[in-house]
N, C-alpha and C. Protein backbone atom coordinates (compact mmCIF):
# COMPACT_ATOMS: atom_id res chain seq x y z
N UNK A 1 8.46 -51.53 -109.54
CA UNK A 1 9.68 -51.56 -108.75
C UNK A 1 10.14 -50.12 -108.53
N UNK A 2 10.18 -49.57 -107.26
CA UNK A 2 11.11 -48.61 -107.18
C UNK A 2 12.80 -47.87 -107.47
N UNK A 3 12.79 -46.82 -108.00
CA UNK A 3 14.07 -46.93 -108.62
C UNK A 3 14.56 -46.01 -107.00
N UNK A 4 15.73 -46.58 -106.62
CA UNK A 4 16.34 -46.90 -105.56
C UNK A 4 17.32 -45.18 -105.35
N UNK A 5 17.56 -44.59 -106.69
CA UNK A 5 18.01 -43.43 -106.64
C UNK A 5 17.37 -42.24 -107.24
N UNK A 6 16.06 -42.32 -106.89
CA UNK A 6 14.74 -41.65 -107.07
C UNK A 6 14.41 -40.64 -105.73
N UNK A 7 14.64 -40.75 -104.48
CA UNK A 7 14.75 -39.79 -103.49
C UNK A 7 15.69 -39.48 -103.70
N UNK A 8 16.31 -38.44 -103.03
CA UNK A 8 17.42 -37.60 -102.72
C UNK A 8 17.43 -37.09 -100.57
N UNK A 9 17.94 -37.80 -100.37
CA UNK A 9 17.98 -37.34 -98.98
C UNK A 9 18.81 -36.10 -98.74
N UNK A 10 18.06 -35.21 -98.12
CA UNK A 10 18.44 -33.72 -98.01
C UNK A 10 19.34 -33.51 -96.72
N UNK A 11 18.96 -34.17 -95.85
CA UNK A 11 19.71 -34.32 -94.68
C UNK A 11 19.37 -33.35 -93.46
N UNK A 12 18.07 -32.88 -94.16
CA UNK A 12 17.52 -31.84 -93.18
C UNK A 12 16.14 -32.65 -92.57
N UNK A 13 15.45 -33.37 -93.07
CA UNK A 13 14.31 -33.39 -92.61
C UNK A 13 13.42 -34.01 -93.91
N UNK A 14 14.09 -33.86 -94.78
CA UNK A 14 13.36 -33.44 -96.39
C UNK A 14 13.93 -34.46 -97.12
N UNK A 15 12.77 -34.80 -98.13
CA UNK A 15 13.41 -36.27 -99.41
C UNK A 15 13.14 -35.38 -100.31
N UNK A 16 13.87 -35.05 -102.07
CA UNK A 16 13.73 -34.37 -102.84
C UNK A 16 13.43 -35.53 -103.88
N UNK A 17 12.06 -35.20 -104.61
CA UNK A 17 11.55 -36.83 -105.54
C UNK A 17 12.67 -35.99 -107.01
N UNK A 18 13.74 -37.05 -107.29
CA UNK A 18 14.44 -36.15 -108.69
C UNK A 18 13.22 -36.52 -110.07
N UNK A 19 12.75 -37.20 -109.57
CA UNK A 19 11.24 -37.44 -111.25
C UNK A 19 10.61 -36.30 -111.04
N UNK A 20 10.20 -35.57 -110.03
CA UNK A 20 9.10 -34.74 -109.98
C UNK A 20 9.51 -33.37 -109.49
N UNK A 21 10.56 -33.32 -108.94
CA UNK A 21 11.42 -31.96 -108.53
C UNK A 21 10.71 -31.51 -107.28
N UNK A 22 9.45 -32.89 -106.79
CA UNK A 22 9.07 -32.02 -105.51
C UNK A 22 9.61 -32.29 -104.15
N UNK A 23 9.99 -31.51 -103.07
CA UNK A 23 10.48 -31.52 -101.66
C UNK A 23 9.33 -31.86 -101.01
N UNK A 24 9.97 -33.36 -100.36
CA UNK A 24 8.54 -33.68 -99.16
C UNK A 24 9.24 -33.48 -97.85
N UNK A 25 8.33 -33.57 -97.26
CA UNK A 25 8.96 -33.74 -95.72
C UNK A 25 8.93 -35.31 -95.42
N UNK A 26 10.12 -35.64 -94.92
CA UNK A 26 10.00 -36.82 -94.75
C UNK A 26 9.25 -37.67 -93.49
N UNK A 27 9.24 -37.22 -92.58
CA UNK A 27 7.88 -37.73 -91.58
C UNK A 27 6.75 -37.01 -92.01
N UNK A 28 5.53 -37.62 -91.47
CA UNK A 28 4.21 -36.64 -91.35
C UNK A 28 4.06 -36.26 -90.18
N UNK A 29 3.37 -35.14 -90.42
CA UNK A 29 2.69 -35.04 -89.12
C UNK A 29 2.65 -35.31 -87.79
N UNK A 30 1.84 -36.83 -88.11
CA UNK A 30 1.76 -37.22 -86.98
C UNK A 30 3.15 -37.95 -86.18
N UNK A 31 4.05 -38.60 -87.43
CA UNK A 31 5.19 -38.94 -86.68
C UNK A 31 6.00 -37.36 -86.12
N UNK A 32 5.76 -36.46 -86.74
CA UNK A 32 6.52 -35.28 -85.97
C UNK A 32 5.93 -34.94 -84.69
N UNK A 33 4.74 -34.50 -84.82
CA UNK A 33 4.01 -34.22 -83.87
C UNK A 33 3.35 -34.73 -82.56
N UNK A 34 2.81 -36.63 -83.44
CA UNK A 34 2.24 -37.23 -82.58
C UNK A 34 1.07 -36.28 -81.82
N UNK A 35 0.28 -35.90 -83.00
CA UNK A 35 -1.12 -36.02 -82.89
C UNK A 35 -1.72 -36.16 -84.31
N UNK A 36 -3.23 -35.73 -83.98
CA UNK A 36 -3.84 -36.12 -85.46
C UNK A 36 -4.11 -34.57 -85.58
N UNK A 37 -4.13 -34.51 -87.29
CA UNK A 37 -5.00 -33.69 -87.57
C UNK A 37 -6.39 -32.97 -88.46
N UNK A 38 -6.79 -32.14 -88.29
CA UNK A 38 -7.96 -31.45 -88.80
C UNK A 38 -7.62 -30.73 -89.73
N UNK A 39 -8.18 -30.88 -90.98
CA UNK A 39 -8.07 -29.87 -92.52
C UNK A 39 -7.12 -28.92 -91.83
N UNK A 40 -8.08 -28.30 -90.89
CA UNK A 40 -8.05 -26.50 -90.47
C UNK A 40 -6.11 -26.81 -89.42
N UNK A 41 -6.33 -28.04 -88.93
CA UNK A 41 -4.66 -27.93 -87.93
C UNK A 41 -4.11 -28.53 -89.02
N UNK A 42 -4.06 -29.55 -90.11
CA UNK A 42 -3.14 -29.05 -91.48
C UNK A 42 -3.00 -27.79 -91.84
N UNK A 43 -3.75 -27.04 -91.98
CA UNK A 43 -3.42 -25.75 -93.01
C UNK A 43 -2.63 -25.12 -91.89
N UNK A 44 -3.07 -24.96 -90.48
CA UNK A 44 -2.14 -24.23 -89.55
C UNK A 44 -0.76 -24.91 -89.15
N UNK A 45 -0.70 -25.84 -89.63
CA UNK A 45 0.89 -26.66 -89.56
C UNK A 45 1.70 -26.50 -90.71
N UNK A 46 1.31 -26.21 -91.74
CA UNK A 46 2.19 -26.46 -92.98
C UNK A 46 2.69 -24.32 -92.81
N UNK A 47 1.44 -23.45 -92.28
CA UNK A 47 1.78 -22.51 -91.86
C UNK A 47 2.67 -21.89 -91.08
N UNK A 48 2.55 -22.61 -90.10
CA UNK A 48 3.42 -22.84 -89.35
C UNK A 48 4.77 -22.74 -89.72
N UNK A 49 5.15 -23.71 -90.55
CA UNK A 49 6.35 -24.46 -91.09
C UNK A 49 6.90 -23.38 -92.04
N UNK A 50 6.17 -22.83 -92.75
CA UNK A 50 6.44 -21.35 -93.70
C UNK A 50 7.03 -20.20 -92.78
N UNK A 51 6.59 -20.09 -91.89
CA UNK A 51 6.06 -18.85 -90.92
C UNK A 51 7.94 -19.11 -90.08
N UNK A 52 8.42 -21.09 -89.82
CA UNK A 52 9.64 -20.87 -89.35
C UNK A 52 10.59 -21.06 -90.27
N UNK A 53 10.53 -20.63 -91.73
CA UNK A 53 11.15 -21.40 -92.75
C UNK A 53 11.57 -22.30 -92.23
N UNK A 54 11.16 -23.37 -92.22
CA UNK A 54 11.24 -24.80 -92.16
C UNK A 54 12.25 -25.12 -93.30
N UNK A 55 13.39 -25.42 -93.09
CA UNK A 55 14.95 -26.04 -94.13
C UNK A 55 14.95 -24.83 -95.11
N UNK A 56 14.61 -23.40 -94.78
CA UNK A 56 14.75 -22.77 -94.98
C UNK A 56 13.70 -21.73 -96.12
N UNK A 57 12.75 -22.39 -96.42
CA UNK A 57 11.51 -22.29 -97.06
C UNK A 57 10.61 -22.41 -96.70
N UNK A 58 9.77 -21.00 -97.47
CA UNK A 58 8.24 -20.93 -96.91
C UNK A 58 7.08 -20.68 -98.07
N UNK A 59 7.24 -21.87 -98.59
CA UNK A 59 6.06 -22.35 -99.46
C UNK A 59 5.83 -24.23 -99.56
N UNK A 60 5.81 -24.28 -98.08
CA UNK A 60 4.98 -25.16 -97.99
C UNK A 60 3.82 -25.42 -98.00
N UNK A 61 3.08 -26.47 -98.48
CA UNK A 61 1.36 -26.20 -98.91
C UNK A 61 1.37 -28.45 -98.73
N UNK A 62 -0.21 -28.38 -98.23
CA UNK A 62 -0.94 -29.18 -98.87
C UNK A 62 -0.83 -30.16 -100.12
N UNK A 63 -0.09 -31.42 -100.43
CA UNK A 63 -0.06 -31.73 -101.78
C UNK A 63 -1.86 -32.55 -102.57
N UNK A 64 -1.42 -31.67 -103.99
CA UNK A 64 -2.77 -32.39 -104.63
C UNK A 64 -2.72 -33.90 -104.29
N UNK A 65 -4.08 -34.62 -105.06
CA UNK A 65 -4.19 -35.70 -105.51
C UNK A 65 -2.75 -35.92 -106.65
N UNK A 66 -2.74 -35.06 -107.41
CA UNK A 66 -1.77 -35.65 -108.33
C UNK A 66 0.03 -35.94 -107.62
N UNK A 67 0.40 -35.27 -106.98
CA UNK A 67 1.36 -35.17 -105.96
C UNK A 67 1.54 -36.37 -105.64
N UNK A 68 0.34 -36.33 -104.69
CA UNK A 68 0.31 -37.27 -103.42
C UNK A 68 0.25 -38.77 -104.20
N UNK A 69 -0.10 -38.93 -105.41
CA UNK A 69 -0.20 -40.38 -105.84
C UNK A 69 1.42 -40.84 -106.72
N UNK A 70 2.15 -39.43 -106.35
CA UNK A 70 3.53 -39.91 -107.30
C UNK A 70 4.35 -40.52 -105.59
N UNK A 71 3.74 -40.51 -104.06
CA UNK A 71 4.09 -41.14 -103.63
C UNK A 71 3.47 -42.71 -103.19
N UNK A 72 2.72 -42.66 -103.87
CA UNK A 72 1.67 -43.92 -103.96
C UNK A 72 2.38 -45.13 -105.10
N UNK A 73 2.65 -46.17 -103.97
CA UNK A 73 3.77 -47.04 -105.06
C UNK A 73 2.99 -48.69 -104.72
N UNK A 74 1.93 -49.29 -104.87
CA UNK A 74 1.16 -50.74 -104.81
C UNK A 74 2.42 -51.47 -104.88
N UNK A 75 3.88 -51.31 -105.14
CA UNK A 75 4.76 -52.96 -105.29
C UNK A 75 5.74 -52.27 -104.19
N UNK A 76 5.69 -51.48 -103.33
CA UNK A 76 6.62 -51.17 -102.53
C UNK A 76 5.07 -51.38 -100.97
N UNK A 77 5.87 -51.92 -100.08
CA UNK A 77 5.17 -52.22 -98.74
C UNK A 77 5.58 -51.12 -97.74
N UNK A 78 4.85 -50.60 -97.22
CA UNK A 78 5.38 -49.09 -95.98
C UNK A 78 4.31 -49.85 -94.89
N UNK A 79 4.63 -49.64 -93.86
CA UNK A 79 4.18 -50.19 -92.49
C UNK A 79 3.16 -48.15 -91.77
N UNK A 80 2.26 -48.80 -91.69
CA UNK A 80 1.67 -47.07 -91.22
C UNK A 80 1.88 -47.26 -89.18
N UNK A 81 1.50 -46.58 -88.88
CA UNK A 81 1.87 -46.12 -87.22
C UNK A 81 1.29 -47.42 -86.51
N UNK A 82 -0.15 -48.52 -87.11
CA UNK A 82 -0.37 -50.00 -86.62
C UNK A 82 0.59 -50.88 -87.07
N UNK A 83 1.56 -50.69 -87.94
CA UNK A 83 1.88 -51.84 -88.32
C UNK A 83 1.17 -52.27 -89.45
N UNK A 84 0.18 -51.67 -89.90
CA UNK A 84 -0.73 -52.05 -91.00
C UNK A 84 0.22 -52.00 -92.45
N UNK A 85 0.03 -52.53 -93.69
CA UNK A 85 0.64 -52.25 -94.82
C UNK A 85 -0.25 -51.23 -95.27
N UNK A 86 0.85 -50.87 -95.81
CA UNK A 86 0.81 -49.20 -96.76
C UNK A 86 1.64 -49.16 -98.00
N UNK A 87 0.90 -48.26 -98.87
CA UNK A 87 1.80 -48.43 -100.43
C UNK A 87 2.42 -46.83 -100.21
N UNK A 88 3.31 -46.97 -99.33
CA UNK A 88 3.69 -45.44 -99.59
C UNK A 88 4.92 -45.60 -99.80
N UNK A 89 6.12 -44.71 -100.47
CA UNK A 89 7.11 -45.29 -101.00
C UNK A 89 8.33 -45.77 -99.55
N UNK A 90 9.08 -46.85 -99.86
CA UNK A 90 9.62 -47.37 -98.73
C UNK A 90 10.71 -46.40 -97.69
N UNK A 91 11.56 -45.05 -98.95
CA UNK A 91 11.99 -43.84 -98.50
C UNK A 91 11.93 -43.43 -97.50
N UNK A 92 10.14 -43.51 -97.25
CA UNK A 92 9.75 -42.52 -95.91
C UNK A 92 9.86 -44.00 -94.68
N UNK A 93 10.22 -43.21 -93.73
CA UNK A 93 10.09 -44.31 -92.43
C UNK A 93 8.89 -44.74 -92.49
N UNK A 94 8.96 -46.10 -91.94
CA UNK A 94 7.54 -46.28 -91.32
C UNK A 94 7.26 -45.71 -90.24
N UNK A 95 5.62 -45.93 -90.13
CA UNK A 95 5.09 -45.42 -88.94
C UNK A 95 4.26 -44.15 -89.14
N UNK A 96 3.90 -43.71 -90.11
CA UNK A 96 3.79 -42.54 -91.14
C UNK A 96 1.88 -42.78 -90.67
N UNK A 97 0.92 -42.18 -90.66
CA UNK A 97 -0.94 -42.58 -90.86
C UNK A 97 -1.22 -43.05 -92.11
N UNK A 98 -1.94 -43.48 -92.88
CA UNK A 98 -2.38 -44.06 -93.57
C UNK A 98 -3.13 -43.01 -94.69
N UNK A 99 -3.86 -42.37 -93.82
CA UNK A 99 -4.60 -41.13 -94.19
C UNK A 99 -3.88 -39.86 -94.33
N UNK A 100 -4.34 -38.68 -95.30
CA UNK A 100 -3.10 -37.78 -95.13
C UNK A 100 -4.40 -36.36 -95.76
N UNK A 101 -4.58 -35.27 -95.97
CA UNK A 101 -5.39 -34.20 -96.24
C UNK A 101 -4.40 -33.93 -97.54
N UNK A 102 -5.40 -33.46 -98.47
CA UNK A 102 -4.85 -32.94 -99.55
C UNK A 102 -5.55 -31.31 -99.37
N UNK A 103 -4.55 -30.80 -100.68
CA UNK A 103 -5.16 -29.54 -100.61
C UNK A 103 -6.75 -28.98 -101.18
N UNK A 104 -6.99 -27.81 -101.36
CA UNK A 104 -8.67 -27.82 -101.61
C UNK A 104 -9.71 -26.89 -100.89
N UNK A 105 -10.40 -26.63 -101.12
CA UNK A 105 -11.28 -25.77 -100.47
C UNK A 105 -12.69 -25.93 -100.58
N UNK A 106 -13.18 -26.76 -100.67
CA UNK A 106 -14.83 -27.08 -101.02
C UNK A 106 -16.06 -26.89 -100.03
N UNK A 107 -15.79 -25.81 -99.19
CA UNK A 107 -16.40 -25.25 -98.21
C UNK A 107 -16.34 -25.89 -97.09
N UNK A 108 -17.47 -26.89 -96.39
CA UNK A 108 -17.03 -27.85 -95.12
C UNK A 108 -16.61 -29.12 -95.60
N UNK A 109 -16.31 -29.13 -96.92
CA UNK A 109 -15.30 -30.83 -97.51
C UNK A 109 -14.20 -30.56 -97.06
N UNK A 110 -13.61 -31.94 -96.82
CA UNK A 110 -12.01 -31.56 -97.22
C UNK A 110 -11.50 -32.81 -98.04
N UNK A 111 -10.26 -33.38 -98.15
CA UNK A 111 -10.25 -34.50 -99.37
C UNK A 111 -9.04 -35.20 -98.53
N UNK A 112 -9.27 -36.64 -98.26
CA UNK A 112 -8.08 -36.94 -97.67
C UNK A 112 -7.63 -38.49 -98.66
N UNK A 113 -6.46 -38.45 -98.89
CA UNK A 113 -5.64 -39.73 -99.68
C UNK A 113 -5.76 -40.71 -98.55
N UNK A 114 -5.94 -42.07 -99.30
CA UNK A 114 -5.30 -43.58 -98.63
C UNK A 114 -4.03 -44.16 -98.94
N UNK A 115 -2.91 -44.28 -98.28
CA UNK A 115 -2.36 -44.75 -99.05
C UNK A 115 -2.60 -46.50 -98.48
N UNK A 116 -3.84 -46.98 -98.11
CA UNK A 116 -4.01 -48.39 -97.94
C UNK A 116 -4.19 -48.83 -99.31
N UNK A 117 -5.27 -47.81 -100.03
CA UNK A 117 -5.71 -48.44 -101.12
C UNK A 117 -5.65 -47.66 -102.23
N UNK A 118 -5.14 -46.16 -102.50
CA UNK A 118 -4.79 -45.11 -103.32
C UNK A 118 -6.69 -44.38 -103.49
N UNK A 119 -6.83 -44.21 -102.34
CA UNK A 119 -8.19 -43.82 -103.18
C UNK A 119 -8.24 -42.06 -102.28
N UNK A 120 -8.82 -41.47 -103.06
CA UNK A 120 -9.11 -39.95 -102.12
C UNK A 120 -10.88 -40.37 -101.38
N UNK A 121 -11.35 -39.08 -100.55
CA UNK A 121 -12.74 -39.47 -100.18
C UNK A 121 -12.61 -37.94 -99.29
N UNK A 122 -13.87 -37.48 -99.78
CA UNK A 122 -14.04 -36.04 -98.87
C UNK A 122 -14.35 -36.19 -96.85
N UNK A 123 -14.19 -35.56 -96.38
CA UNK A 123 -14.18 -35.72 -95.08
C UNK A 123 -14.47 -34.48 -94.95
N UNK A 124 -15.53 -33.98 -93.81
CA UNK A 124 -15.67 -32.70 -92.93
C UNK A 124 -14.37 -32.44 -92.52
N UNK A 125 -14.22 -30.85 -92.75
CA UNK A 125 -12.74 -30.27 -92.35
C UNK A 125 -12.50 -30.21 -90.86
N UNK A 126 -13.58 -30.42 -90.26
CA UNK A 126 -13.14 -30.26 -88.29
C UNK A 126 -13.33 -32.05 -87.95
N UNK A 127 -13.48 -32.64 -88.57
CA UNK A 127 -13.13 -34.55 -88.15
C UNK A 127 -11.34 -34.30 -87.98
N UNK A 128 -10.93 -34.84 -86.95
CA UNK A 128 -9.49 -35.14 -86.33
C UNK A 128 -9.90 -36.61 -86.16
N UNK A 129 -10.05 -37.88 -87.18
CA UNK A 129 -10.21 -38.95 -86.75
C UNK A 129 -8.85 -39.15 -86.67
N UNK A 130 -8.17 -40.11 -87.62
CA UNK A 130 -6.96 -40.74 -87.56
C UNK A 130 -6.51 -40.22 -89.04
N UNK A 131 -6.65 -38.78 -88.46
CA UNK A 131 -6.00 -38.41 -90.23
C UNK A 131 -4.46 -37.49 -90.02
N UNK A 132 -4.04 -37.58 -90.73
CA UNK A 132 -2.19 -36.69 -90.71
C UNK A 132 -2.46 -35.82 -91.40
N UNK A 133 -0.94 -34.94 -91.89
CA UNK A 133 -0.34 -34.23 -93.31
C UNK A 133 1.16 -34.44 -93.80
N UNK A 134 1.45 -34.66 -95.03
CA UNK A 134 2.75 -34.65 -95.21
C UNK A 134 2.90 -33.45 -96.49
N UNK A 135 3.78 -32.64 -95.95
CA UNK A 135 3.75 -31.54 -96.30
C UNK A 135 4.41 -31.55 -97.82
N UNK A 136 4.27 -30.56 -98.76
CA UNK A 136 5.59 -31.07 -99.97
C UNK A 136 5.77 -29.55 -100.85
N UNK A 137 6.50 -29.07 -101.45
CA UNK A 137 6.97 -27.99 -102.07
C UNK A 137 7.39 -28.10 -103.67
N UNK A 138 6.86 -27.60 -104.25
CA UNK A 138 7.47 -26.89 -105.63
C UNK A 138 6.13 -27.41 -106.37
N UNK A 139 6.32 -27.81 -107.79
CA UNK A 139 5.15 -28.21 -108.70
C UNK A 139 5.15 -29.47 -109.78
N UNK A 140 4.59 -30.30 -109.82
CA UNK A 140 5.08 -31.41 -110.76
C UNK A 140 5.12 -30.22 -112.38
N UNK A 141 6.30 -31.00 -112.77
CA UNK A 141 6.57 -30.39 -114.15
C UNK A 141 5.72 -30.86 -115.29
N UNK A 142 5.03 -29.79 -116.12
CA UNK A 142 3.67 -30.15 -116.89
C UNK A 142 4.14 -30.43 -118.69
């Protein structure tokens, strides 16, 4: 079950997770942008976003696997851009891709999350199938 006062709406653009102290952006990508993207147009978008301090900060990056699965919630239902179910937490609007790039560098790999089924899976960094980014800031506390 989701605990209901677990985001923090920033009122900029941004959900702040208070368990994990990390700043996401609350659309992805593709709902901002409305397109898809490539490892290489992730890394130049989250750049981007640094480059305009985006809500006023510029250390936006790529979230790990470990990140990206503290928004991975199996008893909460999220609707992705088909209408398809998604376990992503209910916070974010729907309409969000399914698929999302994590961070990484494994030469022509890149690593992209499901949130259909929580699983990661490497992908060539120049594939623009039906993949997003949702951007996020700071560090889970160790």
């Amino acid at each position: 079950m989701s605990d209901a006062n677990r985001f923090q709406d920033n009122q900029d653009g941004t959900l702040t997770d208070t368990r994990t102290t990390l700043m996401w952006i609350r659309e992805d990508g593709w709902q901002r942008e409305r397109k898809w993207f490539s490892w290489d147009d992730a890394k130049d978008w989250y750049n981007h976003l640094n480059g305009n301090k985006f809500c006023g900060f510029q250390d936006w990056k790529l979230p790990s696997e470990d990140e990206i699965l503290t928004l991975y919630n199996p008893e909460e239902i999220n609707k992705d851009k088909y209408g398809n179910e998604i376990y992503l937490e209910t916070v974010f609007p729907p309409g969000a891709q399914a698929t999302v790039w994590l961070k990484g560098d494994a030469g022509h790999e890149g690593i992209l999350f499901d949130f259909k089924n929580g699983e990661t899976r490497p992908l060539h960094k120049n594939k623009t199938g039906r993949m997003s980014v949702r951007v996020v800031r700071g560090e889970i506390p160790r």
